[in-house]
N, C-alpha and C. Protein backbone atom coordinates (compact mmCIF):
# COMPACT_ATOMS: atom_id res chain seq x y z
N UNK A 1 138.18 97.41 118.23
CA UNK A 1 137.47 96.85 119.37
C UNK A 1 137.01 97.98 120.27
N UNK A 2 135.74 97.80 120.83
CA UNK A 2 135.24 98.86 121.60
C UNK A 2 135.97 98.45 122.96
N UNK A 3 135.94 100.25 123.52
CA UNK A 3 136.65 99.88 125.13
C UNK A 3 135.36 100.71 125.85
N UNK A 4 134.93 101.35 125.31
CA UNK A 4 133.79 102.10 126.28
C UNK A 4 132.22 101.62 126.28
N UNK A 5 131.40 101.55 127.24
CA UNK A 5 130.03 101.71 126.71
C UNK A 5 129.46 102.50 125.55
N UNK A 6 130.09 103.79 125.02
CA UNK A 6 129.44 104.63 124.30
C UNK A 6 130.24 104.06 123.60
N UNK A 7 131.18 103.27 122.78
CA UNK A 7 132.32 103.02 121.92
C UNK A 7 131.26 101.72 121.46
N UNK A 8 131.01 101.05 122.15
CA UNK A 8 130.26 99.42 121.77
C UNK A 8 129.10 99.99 121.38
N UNK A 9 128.14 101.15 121.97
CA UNK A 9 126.81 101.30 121.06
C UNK A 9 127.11 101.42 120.56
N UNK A 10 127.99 102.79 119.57
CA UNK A 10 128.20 103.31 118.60
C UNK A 10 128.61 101.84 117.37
N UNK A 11 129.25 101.15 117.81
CA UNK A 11 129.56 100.16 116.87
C UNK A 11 128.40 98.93 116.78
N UNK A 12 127.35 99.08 117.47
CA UNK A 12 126.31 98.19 117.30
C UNK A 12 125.51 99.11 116.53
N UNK A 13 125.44 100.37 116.34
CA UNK A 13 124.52 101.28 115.62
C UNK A 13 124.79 101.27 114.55
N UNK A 14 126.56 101.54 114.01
CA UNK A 14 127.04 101.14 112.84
C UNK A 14 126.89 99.76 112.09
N UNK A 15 127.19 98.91 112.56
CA UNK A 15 126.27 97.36 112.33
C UNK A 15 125.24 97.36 111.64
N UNK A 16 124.26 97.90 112.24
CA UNK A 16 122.98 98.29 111.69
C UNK A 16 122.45 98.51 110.77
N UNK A 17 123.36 100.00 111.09
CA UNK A 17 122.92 100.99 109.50
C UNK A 17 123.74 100.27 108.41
N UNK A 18 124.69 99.75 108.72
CA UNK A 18 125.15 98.92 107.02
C UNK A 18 124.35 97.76 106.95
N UNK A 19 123.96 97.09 107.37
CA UNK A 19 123.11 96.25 107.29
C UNK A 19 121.70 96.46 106.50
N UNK A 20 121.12 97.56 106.89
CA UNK A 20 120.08 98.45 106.46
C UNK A 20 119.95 98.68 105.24
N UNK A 21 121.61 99.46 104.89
CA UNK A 21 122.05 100.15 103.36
C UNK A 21 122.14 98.83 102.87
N UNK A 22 122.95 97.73 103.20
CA UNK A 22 123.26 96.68 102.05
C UNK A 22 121.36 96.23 101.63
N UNK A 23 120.82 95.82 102.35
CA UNK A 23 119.39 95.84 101.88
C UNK A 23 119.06 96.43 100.81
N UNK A 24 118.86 97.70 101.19
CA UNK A 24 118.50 98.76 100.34
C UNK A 24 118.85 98.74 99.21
N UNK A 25 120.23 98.64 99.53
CA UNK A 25 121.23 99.11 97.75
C UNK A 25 120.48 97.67 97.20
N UNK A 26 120.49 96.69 97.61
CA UNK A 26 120.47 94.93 96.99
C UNK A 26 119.10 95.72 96.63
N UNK A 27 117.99 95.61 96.90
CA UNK A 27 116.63 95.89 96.35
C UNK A 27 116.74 96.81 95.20
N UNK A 28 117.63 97.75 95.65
CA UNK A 28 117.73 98.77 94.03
C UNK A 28 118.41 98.62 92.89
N UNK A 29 119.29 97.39 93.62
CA UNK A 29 120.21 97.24 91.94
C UNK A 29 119.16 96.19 91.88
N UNK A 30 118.21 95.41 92.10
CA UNK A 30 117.47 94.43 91.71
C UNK A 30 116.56 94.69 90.59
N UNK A 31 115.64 95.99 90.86
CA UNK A 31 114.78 97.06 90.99
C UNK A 31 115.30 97.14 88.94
N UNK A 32 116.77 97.92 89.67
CA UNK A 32 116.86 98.63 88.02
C UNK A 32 117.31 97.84 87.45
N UNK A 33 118.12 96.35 87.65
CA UNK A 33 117.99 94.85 86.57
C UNK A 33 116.92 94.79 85.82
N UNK A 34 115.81 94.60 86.30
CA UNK A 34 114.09 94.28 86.06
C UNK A 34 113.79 95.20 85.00
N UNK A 35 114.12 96.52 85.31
CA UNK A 35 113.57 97.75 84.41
C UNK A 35 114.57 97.58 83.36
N UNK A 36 115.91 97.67 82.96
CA UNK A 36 116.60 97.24 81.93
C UNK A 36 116.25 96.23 81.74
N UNK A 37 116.18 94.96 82.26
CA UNK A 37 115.57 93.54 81.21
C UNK A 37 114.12 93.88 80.35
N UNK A 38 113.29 94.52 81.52
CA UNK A 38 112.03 94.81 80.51
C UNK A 38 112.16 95.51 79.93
N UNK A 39 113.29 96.49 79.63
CA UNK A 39 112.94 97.27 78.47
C UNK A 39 113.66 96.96 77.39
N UNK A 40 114.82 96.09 77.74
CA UNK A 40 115.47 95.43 76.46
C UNK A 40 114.55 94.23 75.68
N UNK A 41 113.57 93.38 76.40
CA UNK A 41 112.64 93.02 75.84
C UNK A 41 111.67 93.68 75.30
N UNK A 42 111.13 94.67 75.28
CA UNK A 42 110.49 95.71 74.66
C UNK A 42 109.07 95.33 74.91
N UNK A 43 108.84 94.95 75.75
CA UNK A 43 107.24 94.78 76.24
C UNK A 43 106.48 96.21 77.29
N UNK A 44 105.67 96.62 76.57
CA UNK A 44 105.35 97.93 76.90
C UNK A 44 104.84 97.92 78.64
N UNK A 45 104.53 97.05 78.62
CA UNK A 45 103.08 96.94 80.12
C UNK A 45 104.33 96.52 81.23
N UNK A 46 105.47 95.95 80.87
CA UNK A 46 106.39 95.45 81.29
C UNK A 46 107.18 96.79 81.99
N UNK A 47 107.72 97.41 80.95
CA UNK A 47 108.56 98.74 80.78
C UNK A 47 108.09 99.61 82.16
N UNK A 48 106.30 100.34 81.70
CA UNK A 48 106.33 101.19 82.88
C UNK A 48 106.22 100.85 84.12
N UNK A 49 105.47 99.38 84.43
CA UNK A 49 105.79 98.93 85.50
C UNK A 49 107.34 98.76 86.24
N UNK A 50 108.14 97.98 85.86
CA UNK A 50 109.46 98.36 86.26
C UNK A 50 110.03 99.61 86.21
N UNK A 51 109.74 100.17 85.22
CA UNK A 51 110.30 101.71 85.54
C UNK A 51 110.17 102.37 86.90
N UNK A 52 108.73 102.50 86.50
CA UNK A 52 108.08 102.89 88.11
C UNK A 52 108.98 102.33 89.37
N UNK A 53 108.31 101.13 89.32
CA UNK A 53 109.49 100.85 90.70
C UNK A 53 110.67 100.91 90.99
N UNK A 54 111.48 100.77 89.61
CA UNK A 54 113.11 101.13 89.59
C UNK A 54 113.27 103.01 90.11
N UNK A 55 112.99 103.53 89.56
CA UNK A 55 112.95 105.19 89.71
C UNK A 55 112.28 105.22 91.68
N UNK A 56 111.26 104.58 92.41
CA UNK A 56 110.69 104.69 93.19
C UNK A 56 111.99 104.18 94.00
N UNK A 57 112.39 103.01 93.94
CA UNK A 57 113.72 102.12 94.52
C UNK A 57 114.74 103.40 94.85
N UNK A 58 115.10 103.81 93.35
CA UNK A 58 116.06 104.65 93.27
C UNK A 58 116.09 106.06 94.66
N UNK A 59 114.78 106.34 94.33
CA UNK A 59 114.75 107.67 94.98
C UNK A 59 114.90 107.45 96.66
N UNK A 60 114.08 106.47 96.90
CA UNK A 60 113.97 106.00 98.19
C UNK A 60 115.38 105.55 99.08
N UNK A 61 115.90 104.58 98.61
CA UNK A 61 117.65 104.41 98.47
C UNK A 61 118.34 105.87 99.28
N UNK A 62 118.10 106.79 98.01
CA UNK A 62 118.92 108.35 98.26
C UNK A 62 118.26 109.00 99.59
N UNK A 63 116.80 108.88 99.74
CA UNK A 63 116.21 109.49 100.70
C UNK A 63 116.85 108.93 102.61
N UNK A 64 116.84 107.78 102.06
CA UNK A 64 117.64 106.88 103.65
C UNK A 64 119.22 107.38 103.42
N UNK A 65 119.52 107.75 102.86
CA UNK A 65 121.03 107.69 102.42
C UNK A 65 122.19 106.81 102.18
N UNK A 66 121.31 105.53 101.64
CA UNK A 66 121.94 104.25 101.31
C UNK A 66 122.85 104.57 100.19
N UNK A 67 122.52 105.94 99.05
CA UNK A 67 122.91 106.06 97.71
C UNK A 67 123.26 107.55 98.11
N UNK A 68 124.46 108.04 97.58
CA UNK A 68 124.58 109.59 96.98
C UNK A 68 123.17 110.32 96.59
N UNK A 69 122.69 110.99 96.75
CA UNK A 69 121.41 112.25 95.84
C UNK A 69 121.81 112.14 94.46
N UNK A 70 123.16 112.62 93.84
CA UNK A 70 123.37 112.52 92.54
C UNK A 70 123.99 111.19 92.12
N UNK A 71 124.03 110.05 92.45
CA UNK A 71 123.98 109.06 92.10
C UNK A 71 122.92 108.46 91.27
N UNK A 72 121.72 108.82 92.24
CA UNK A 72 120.11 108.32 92.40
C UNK A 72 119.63 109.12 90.99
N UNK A 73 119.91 110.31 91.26
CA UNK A 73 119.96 111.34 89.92
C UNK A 73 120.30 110.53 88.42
N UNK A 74 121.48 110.67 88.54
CA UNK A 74 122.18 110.07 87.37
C UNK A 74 121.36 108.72 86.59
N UNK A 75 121.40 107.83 87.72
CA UNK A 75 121.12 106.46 87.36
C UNK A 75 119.66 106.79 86.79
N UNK A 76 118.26 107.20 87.31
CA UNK A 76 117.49 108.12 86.84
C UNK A 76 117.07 108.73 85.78
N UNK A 77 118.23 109.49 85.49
CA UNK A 77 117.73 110.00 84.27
C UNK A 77 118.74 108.84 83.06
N UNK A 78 119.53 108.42 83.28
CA UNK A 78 120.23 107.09 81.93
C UNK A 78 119.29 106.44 81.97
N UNK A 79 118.56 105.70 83.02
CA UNK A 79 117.46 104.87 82.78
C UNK A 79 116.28 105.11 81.57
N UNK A 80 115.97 106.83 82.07
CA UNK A 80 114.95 107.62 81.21
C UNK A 80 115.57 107.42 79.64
N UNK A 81 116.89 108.09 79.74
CA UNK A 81 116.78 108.11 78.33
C UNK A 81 117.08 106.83 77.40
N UNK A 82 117.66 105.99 78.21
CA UNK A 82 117.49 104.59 77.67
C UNK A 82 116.50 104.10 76.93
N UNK A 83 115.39 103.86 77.96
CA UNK A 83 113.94 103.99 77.74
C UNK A 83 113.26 104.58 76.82
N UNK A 84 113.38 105.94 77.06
CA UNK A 84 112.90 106.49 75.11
C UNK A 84 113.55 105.78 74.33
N UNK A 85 114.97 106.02 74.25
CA UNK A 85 115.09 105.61 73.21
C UNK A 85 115.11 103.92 72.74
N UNK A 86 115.20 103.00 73.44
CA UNK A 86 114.90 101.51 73.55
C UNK A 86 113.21 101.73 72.68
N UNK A 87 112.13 101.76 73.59
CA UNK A 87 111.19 101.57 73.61
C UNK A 87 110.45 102.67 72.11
N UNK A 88 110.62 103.39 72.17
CA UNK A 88 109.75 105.03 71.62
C UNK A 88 110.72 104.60 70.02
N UNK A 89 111.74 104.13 69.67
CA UNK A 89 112.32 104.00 68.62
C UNK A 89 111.30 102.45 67.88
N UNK A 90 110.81 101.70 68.14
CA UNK A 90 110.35 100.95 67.98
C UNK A 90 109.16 101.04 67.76
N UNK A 91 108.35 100.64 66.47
CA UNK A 91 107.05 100.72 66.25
C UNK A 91 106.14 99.82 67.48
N UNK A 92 105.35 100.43 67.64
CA UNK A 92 104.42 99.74 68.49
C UNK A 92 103.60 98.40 67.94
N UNK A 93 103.76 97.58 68.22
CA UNK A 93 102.80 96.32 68.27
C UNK A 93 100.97 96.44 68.07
């Protein structure tokens, strides 16, 4: 419980910013659902579109500091190589 004026902003600021991050993170694990479903369906037009925005989600996330830097990283590049190999192993249509 806050006892000071500067004690109660500080805990209305904190409020906030988790509020902010839970957003964030929710949009990015949404983000990279979409890009793994489309690429386990193997629909090409599908793939780079979600990619795109999953990787864009991702980075953005890390940039507010909703996510670790090497979190954002990680998740990133497994996505990538997922992706080759999901998609690029498969004859094209």
């Amino acid at each position: 419980m806050a006892n000071t004026r500067k004690s109660t902003k500080r805990a209305k600021q904190a409020n906030r910013r988790q509020e902010r991050n839970t957003i964030v993170r929710s949009a990015t694990r949404k983000a990279l659902k979409a890009a793994l479903d489309a690429i386990k369906a193997k629909d090409t037009a599908k793939v780079q579109e979600a990619y795109k925005a999953a990787v864009k989600a991702l980075s953005k996330a890390a940039s507010k500091g909703a996510i670790p830097q090497g979190r954002a990283a990680r998740k990133v590049s497994r996505l990538t190589q997922f992706m080759k190999k999901t998609v690029t192993a498969t004859p094209s249509k």
